[in-house]
Structure formats: C-alpha cells, structure tokens
N, C-alpha and C. Protein backbone atom coordinates (compact mmCIF):
# COMPACT_ATOMS: atom_id res chain seq x y z
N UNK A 1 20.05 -13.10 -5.09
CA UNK A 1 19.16 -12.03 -4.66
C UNK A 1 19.95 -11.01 -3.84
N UNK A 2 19.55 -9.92 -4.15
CA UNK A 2 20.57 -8.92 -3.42
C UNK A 2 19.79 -8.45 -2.10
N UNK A 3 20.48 -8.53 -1.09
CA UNK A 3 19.90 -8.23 0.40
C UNK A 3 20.15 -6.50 0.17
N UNK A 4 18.42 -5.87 0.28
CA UNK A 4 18.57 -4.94 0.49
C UNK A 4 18.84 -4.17 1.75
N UNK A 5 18.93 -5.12 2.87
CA UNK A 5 18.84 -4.48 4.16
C UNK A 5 20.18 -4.25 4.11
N UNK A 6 21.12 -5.10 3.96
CA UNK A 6 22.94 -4.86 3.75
C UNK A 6 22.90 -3.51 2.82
N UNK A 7 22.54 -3.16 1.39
CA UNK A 7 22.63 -2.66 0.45
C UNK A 7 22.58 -1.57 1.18
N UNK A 8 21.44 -1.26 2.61
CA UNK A 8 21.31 0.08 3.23
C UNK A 8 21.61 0.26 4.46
N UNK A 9 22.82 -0.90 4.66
CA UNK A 9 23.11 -0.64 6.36
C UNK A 9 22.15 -0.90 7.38
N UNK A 10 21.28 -1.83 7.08
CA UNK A 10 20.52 -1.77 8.11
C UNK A 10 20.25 -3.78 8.59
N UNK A 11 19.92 -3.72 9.92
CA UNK A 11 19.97 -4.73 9.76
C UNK A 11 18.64 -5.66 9.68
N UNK A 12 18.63 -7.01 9.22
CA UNK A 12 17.53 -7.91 9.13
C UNK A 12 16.38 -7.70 9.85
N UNK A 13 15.33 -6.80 9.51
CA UNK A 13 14.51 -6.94 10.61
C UNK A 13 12.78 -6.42 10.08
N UNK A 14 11.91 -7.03 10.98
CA UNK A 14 10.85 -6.66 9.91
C UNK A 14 10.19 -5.12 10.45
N UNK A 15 10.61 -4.77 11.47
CA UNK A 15 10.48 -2.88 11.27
C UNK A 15 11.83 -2.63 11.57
N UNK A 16 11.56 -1.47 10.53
CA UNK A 16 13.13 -0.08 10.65
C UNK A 16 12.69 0.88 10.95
N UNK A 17 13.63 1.75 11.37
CA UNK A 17 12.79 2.85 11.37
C UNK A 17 12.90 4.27 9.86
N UNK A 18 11.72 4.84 10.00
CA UNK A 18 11.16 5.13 8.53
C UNK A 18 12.82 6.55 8.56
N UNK A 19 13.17 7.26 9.49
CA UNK A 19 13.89 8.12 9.48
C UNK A 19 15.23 7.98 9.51
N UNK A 20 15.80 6.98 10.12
CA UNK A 20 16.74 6.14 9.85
C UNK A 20 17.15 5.86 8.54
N UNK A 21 16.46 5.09 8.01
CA UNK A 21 16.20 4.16 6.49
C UNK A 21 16.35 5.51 5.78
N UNK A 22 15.43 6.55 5.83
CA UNK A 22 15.65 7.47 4.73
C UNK A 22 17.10 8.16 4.94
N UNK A 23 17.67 8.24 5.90
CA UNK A 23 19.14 8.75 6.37
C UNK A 23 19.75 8.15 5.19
N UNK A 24 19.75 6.60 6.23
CA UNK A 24 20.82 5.75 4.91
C UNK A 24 20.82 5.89 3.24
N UNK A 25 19.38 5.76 3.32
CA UNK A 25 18.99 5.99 1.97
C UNK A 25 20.14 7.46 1.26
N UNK A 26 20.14 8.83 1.74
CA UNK A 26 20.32 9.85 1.61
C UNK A 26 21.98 9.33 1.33
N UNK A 27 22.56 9.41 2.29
CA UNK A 27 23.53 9.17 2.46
C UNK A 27 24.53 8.23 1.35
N UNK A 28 23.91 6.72 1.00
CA UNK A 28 24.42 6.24 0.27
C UNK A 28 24.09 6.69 -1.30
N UNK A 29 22.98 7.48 -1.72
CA UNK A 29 22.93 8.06 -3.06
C UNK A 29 23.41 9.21 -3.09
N UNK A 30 24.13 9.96 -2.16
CA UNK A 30 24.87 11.15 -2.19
C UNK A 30 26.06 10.39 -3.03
N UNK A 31 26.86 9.72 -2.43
CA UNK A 31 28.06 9.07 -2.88
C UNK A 31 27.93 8.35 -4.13
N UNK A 32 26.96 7.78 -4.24
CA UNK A 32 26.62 6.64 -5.78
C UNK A 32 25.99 7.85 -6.98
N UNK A 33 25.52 8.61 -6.60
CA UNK A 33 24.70 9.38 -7.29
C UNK A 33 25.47 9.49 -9.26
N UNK A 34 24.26 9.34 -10.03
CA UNK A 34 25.78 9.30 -11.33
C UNK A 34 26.16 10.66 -11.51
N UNK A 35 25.33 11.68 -11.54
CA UNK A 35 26.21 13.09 -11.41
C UNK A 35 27.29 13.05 -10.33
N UNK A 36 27.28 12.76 -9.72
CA UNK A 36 28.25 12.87 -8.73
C UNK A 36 29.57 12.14 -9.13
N UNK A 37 29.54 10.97 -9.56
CA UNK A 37 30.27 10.07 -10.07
C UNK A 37 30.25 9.84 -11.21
N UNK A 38 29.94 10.46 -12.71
CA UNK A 38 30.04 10.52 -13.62
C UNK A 38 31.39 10.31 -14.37
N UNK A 39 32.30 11.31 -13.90
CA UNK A 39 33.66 10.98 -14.08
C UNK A 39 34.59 9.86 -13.72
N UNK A 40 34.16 9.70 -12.29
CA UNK A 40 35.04 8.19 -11.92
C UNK A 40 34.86 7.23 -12.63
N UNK A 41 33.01 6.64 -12.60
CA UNK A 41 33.48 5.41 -13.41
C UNK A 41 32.30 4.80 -14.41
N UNK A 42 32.44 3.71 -14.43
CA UNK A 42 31.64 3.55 -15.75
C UNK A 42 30.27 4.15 -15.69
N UNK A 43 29.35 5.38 -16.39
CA UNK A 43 27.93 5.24 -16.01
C UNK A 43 27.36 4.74 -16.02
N UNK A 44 27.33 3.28 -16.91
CA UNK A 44 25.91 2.35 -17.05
C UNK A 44 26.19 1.86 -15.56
N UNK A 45 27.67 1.55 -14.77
CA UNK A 45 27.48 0.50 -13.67
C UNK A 45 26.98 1.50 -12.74
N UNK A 46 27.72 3.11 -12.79
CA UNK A 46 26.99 3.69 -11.76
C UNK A 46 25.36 3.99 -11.67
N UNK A 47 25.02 4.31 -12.81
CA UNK A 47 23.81 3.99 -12.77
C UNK A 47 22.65 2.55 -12.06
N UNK A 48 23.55 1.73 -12.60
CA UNK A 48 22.52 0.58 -12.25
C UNK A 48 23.03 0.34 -10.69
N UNK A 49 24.11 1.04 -9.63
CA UNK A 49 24.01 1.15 -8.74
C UNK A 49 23.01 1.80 -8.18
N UNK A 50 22.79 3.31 -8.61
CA UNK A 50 21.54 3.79 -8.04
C UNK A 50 20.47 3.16 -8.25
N UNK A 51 20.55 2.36 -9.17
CA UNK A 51 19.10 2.21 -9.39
C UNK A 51 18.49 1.13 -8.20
N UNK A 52 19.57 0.52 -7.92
CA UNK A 52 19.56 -1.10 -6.77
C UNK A 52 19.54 -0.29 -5.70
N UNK A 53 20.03 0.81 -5.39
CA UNK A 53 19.65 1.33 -3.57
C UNK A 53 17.96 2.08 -4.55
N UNK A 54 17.46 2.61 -5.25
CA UNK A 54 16.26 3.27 -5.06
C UNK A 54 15.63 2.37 -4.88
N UNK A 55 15.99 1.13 -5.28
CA UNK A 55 14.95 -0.40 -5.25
C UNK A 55 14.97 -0.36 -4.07
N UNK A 56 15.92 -0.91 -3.48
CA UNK A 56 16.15 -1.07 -1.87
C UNK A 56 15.33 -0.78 -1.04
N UNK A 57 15.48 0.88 -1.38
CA UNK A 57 15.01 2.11 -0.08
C UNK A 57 13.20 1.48 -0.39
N UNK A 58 13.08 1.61 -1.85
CA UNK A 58 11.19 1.33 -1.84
C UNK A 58 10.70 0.09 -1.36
N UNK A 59 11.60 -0.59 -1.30
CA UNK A 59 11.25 -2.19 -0.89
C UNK A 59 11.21 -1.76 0.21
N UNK A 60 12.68 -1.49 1.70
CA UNK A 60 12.42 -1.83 2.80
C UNK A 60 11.74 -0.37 3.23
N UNK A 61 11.04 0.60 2.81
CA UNK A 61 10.21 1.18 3.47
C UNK A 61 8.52 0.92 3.58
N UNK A 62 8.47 0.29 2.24
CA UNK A 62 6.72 -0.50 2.76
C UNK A 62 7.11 -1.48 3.06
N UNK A 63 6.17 -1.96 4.21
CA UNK A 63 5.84 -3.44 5.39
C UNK A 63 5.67 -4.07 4.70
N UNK A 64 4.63 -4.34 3.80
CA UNK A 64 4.64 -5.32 3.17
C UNK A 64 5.79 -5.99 2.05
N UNK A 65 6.01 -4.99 1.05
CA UNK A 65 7.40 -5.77 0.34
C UNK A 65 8.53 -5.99 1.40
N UNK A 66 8.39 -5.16 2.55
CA UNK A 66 9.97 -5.17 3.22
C UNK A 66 10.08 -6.45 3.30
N UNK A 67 8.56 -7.03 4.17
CA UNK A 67 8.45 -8.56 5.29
C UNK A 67 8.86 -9.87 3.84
N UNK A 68 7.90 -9.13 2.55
CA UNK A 68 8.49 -10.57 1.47
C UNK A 68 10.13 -10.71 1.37
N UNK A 69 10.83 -9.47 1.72
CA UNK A 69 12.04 -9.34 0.94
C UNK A 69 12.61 -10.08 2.23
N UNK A 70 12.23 -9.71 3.22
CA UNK A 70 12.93 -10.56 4.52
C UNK A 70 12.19 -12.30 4.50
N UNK A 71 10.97 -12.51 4.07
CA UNK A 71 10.70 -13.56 3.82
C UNK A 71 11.77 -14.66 2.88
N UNK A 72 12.01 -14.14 1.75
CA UNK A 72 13.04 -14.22 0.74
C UNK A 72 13.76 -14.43 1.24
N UNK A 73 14.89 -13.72 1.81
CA UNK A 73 16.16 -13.77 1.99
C UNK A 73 16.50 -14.97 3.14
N UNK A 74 15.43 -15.34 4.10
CA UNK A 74 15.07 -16.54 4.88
C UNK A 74 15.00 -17.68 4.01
N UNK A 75 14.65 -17.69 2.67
CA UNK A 75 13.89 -18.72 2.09
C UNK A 75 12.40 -19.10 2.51
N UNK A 76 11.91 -18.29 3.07
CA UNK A 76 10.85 -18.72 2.88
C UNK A 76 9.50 -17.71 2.15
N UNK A 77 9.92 -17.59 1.18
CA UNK A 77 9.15 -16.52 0.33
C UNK A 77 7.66 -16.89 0.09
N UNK A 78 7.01 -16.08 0.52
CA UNK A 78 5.52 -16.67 0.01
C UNK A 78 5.04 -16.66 -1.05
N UNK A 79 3.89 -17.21 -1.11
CA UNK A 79 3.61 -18.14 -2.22
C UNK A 79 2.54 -17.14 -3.18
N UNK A 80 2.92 -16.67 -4.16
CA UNK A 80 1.99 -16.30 -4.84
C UNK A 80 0.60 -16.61 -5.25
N UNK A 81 0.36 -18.15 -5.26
CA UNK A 81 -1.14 -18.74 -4.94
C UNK A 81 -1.77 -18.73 -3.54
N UNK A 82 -1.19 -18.26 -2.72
CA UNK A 82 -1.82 -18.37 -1.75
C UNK A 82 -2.57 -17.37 -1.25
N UNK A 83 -4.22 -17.77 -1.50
CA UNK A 83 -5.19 -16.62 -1.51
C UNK A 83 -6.06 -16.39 -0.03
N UNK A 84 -5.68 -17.21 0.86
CA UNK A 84 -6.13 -17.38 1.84
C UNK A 84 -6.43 -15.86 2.56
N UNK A 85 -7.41 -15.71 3.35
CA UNK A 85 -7.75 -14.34 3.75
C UNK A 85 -7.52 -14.41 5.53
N UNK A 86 -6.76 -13.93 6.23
CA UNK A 86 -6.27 -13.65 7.47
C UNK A 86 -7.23 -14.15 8.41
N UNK A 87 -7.99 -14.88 8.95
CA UNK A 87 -8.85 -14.81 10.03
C UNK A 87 -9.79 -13.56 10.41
N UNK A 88 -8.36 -12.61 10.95
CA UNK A 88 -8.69 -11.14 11.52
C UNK A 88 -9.50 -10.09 10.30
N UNK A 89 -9.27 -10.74 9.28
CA UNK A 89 -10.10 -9.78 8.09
C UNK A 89 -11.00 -10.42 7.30
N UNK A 90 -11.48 -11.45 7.53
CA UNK A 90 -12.82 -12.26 6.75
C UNK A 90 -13.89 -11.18 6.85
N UNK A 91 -13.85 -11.24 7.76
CA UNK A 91 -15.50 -9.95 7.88
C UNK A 91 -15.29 -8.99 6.80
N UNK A 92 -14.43 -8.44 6.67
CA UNK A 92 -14.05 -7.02 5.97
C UNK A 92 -14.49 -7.52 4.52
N UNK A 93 -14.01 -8.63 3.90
CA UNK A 93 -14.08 -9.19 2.72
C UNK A 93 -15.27 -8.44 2.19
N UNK A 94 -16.37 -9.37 2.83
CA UNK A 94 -17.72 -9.11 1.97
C UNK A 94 -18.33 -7.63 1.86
N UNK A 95 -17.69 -6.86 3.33
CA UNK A 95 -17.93 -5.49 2.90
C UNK A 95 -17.20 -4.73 2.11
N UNK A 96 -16.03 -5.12 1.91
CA UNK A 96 -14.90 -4.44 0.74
C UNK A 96 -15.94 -4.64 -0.78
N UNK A 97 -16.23 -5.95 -0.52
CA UNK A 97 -16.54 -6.24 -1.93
C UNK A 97 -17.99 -5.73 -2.08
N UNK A 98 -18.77 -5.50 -1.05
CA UNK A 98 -20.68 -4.60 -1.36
C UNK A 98 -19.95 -3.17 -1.86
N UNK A 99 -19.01 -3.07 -0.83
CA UNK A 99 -18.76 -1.24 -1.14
C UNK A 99 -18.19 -0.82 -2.85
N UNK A 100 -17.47 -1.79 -3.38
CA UNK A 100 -16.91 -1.43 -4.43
C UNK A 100 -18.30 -1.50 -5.31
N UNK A 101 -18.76 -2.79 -5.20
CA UNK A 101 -20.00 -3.07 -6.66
C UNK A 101 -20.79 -1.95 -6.15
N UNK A 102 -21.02 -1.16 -5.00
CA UNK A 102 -22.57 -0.13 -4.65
C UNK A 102 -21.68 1.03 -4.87
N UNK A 103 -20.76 1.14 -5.42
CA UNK A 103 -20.05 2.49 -5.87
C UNK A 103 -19.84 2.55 -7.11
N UNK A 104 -19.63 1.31 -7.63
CA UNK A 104 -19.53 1.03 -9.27
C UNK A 104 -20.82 1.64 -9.93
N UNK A 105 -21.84 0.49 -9.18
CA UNK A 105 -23.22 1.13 -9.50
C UNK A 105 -23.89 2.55 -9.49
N UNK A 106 -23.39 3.31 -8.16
CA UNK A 106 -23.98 4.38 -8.24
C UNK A 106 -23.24 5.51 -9.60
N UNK A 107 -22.23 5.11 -9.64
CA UNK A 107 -21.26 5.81 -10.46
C UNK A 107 -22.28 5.79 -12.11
N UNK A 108 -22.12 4.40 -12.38
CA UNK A 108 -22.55 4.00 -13.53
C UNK A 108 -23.93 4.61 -13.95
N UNK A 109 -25.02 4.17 -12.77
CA UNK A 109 -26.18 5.51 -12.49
C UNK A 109 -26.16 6.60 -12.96
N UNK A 110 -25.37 7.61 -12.05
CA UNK A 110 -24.96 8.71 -12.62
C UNK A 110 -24.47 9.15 -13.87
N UNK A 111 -23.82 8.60 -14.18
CA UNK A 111 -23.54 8.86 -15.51
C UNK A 111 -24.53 8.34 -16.63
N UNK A 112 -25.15 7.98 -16.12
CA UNK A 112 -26.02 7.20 -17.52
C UNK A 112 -27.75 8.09 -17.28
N UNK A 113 -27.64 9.04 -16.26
CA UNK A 113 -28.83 9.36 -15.78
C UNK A 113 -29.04 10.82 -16.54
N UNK A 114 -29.57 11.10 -17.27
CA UNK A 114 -29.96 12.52 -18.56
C UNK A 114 -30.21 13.95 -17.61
N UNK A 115 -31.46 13.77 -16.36
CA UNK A 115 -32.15 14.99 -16.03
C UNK A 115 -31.43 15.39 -14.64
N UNK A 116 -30.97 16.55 -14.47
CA UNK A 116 -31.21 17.22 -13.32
C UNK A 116 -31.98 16.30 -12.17
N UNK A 117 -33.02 16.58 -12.27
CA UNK A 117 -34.13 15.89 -11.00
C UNK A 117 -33.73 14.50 -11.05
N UNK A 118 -33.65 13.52 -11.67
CA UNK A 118 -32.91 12.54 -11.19
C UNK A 118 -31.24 12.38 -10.67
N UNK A 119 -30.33 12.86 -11.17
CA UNK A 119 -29.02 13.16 -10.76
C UNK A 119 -29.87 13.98 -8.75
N UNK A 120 -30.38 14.44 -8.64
CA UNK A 120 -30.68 15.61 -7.44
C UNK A 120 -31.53 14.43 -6.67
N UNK A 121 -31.96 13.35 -7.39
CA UNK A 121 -32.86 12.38 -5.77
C UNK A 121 -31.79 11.57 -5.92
N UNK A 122 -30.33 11.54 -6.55
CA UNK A 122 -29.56 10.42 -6.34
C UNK A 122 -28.99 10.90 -5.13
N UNK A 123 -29.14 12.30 -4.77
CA UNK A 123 -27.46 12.90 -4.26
C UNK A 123 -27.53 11.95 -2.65
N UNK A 124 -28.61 12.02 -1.64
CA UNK A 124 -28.52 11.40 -0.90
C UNK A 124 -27.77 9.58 -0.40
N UNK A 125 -28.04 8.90 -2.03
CA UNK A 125 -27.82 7.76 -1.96
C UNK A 125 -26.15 7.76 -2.21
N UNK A 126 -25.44 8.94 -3.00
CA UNK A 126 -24.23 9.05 -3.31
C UNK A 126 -23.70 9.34 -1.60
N UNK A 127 -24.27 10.36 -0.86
CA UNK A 127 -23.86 10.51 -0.02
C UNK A 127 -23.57 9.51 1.17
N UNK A 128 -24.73 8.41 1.18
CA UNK A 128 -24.31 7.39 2.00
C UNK A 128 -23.28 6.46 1.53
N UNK A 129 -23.32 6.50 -0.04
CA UNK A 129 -22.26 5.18 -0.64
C UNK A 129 -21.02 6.17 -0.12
N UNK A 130 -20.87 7.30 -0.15
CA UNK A 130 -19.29 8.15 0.62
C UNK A 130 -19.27 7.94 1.66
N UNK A 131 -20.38 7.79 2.67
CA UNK A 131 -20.17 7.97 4.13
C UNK A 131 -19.50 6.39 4.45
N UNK A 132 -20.33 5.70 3.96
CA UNK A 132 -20.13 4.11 4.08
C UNK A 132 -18.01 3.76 3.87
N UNK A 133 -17.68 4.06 2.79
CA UNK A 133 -16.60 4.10 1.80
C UNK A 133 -15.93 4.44 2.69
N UNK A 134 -15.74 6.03 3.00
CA UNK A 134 -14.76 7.03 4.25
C UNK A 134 -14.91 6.08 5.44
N UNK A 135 -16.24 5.21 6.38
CA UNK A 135 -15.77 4.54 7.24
C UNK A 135 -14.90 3.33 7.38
N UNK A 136 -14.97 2.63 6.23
CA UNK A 136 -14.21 1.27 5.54
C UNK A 136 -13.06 1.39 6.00
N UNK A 137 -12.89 2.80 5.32
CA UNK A 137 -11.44 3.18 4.60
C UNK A 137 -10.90 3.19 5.92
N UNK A 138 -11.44 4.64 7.28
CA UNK A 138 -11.14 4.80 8.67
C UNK A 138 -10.59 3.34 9.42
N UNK A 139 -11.77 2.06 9.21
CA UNK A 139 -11.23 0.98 9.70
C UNK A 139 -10.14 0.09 9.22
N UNK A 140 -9.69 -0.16 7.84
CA UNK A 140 -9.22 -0.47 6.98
C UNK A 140 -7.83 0.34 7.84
N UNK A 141 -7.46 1.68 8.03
CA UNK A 141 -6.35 2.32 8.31
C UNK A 141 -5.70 2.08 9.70
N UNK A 142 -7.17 1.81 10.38
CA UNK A 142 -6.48 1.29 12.25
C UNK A 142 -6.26 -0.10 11.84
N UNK A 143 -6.59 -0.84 11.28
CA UNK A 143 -6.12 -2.63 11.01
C UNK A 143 -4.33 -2.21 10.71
N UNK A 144 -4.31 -1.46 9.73
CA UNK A 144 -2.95 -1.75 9.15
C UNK A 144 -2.07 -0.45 9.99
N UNK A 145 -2.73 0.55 11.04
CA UNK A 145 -1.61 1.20 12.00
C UNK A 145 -1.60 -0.20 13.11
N UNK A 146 -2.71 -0.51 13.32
CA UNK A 146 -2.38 -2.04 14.68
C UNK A 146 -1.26 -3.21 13.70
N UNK A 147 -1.45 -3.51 12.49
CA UNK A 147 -0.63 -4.74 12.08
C UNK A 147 0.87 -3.71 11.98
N UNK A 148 1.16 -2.62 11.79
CA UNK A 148 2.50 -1.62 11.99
C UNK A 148 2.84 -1.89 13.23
N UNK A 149 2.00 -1.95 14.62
CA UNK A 149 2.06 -1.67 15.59
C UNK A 149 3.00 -3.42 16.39
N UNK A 150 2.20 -3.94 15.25
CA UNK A 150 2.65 -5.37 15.62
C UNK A 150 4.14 -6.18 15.19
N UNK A 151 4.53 -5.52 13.86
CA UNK A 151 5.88 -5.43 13.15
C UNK A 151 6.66 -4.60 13.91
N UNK A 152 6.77 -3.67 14.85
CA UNK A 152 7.18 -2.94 15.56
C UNK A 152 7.62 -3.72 16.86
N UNK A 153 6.87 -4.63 17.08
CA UNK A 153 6.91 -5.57 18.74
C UNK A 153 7.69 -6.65 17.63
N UNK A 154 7.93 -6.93 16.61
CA UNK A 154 8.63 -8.04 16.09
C UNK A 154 9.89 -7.54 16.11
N UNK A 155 10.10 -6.48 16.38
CA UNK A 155 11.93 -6.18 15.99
C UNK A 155 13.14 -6.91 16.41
N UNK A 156 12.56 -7.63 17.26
CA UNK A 156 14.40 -8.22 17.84
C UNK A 156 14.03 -9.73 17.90
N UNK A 157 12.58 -10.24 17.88
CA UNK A 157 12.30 -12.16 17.98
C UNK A 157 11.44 -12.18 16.83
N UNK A 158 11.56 -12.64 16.13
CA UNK A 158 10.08 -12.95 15.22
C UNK A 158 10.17 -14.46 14.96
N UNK A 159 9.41 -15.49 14.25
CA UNK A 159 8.86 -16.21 13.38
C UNK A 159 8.66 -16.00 12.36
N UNK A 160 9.13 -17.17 10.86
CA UNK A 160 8.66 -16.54 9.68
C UNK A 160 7.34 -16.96 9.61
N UNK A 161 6.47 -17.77 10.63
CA UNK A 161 5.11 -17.86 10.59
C UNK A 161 3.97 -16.20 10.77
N UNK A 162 5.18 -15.88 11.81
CA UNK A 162 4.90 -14.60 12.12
C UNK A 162 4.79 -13.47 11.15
N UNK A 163 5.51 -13.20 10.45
CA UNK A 163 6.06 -12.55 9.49
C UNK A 163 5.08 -12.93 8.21
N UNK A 164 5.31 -14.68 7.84
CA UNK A 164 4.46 -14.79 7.38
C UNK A 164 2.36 -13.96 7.10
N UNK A 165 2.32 -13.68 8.39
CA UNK A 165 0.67 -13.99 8.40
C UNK A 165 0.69 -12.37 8.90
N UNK A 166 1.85 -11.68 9.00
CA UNK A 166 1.47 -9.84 9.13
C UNK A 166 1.77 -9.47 7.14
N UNK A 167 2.61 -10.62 6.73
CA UNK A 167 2.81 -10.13 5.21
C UNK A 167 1.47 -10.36 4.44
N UNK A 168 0.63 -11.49 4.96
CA UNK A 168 -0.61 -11.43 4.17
C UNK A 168 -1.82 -10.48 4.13
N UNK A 169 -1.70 -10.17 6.11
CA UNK A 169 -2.58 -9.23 6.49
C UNK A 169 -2.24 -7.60 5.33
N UNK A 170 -0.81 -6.84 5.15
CA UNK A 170 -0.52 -5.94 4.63
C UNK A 170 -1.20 -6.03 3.13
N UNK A 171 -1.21 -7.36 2.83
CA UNK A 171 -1.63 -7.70 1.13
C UNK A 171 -3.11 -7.06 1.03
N UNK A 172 -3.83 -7.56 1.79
CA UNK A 172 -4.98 -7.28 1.75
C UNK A 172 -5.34 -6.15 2.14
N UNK A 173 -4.63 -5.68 3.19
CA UNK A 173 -5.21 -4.18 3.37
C UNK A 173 -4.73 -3.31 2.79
N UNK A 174 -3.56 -3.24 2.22
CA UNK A 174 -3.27 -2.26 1.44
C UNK A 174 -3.83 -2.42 -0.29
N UNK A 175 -3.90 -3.58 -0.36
CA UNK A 175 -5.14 -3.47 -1.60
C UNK A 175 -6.50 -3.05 -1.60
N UNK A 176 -6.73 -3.59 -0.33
CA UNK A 176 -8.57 -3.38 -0.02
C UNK A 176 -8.36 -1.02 0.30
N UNK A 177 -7.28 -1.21 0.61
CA UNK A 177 -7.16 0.41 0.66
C UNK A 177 -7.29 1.15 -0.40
N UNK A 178 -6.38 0.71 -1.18
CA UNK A 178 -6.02 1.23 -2.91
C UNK A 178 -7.38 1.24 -3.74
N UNK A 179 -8.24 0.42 -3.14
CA UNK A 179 -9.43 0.17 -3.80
C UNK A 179 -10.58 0.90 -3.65
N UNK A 180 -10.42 0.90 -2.35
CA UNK A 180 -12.34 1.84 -1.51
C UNK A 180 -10.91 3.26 -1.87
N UNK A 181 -9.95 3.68 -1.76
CA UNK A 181 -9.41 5.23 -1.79
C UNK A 181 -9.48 5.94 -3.39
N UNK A 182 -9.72 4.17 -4.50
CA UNK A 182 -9.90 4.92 -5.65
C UNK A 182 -11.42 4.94 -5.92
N UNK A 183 -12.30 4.37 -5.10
CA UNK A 183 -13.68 4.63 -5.81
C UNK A 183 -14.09 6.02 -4.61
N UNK A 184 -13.67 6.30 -3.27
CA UNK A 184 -13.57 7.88 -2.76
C UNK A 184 -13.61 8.65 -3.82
N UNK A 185 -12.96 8.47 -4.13
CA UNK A 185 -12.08 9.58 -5.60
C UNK A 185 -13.18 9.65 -6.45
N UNK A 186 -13.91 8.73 -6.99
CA UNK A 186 -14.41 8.48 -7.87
C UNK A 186 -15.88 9.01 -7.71
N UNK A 187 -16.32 8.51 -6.18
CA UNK A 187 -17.81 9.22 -6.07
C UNK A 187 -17.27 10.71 -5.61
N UNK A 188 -16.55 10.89 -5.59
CA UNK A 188 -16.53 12.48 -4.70
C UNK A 188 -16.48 13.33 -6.07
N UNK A 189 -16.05 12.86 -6.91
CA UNK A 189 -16.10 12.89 -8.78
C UNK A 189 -17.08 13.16 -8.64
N UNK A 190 -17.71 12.22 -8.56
CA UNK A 190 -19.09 12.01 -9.41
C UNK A 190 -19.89 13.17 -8.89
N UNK A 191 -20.24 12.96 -6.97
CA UNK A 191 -20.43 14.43 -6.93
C UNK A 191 -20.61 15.62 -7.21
N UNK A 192 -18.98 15.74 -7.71
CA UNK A 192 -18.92 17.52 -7.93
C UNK A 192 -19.35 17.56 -9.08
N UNK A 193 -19.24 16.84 -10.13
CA UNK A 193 -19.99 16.99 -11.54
C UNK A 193 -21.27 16.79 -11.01
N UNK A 194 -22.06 16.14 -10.49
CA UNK A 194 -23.28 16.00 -9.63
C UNK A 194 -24.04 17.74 -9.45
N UNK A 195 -22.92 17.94 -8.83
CA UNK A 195 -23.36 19.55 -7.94
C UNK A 195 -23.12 20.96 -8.94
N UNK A 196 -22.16 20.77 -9.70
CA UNK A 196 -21.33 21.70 -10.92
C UNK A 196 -22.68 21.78 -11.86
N UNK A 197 -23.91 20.31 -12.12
CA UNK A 197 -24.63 20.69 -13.52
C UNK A 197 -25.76 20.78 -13.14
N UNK A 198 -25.69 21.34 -11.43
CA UNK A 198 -27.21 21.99 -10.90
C UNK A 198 -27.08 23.47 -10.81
C-alpha cells in the first residue's frame, strides 16, 4: 500500500492542514507533471506517477478517506461490514430516513399530479418538506464542523479507537449529507417547475 502521507511530505496524522497539503500537492505535480516531463522519461510511468499523487492529494484532503488511509497504514483498517451507527447520531437516523421517504413522496406527488390547483395546495407542504431538509442539512453540517473540530485536537496523540469512531461518524454524515443535499436539489426542482406552470 502506498503511504500517501510520505507520497506528499506530510506527516502521519489525522488532520493536515487543507493549505499546506494543497502546497505540497502543487509543488510535487509541478515536477511530475507529464507535460513537463514528457521528454525525460517513460510517459506511461510518468503518468501513473501523477496519477498516485492526484490519488494522494484526494485521499488525504477528505477526513474521512484520510482517517481510513491512516487507519490502513496502522493496520487497522475498518471493516466494511461494520454498520454500526455512532451513539452521537442514532437520533439523526430516523430523521434522515422520514426526510428522504417525505421528499421522495412529495416529489412523486408532484409529478404525477395533472391540475394547476392541485400542484398550488401542494406548494405549502413542499415548502415545509424544504424547510425541514435545509434544517437537517444546517445540523448535519455543525456535527461534521464539531467531528473536524475534533480531528484537529487529534493531531499530535490519537487512538486508532479514536480515529476509529471519528472515521465512522464522517461515514455517516457525509452520506446522510450527500443525501438530504440531493433531494434539496430535487424539491427546489420540483418547485420551480411547481411555480414556472402557474
């Protein structure tokens, strides 16, 4: 396994800093770059050099792959079956999961709904499934600036228990993010076609 933290000069740790990292980053694909090095030497190897620092840089700049890749390189890589949900985010669960099916639904509604005057007594109920969604999302974003906040106080002692259980927390919130930010998208959609065929 190739240690990307070596690959970018940086050392073992589960926060870097984001301006730093992109330095290195800069710096070492100036020199590897295959235009740049086209002539010296072989392109397939220079190539598949760049391609191992762009890996690198994307790995150790999100928390979450960074902490697996530092998990890894510890040996103690986590476990892909392990579905267990954080303590600190059980609650969130069941509302992640009302908000998606009451956005699915309203969506599905909408679109399946023929008249004006019905699309126009939905708009209120669209509006709370957004208001609801945008607050999720608001809380959903202070969980994972506080679990940043907490990888930040890990920089110089950690535990891979530690490490462990901020890498699961990132799993979930940055999925449970990806999720309520694509159905946003989706009712705010629905919306403007909502508002566009009045």
């Amino acid at each position: 396994m190739t240690d990307y933290f070596a690959l970018l000069d940086q050392l073992r740790s589960p926060w870097l800093d984001a301006e730093e990292l992109k330095e290195a980053f800069h710096r070492k694909t100036l020199r590897s770059h295959p235009d740049a090095r086209a002539q010296e030497d072989n392109s397939r190897n220079t190539e598949a050099a760049f391609s191992k620092l762009n890996e690198a840089y994307q790995v150790l700049r999100d928390p979450k792959r960074r902490l697996y890749h530092l998990l890894s390189l510890e040996g103690r890589a986590p476990s892909s079956a392990v579905t267990d949900i954080p303590s600190e985010l059980e609650a969130l669960f069941p509302v992640v999961a009302a908000l998606t099916r009451k956005s699915d639904e309203i969506i599905q509604r909408l679109t399946t709904t023929t008249t004006a005057l019905s699309r126009s007594l939905m708009r209120a109920e669209l509006a709370g499934v957004e208001t609801e969604v945008r607050g999720t999302l608001r809380r959903l974003s202070e969980l994972h600036a506080a679990a940043m906040g907490e990888v930040k106080n890990l920089c110089e002692s950690w535990t891979a228990g530690q490490l462990h259980a901020l890498y699961l927390q990132f799993s979930y919130l940055t999925r449970w993010m990806a999720q309520l930010d694509e159905k946003r998208l989706a009712l705010e959609n629905a919306s403007f076609v909502e508002v566009r065929e009045n």
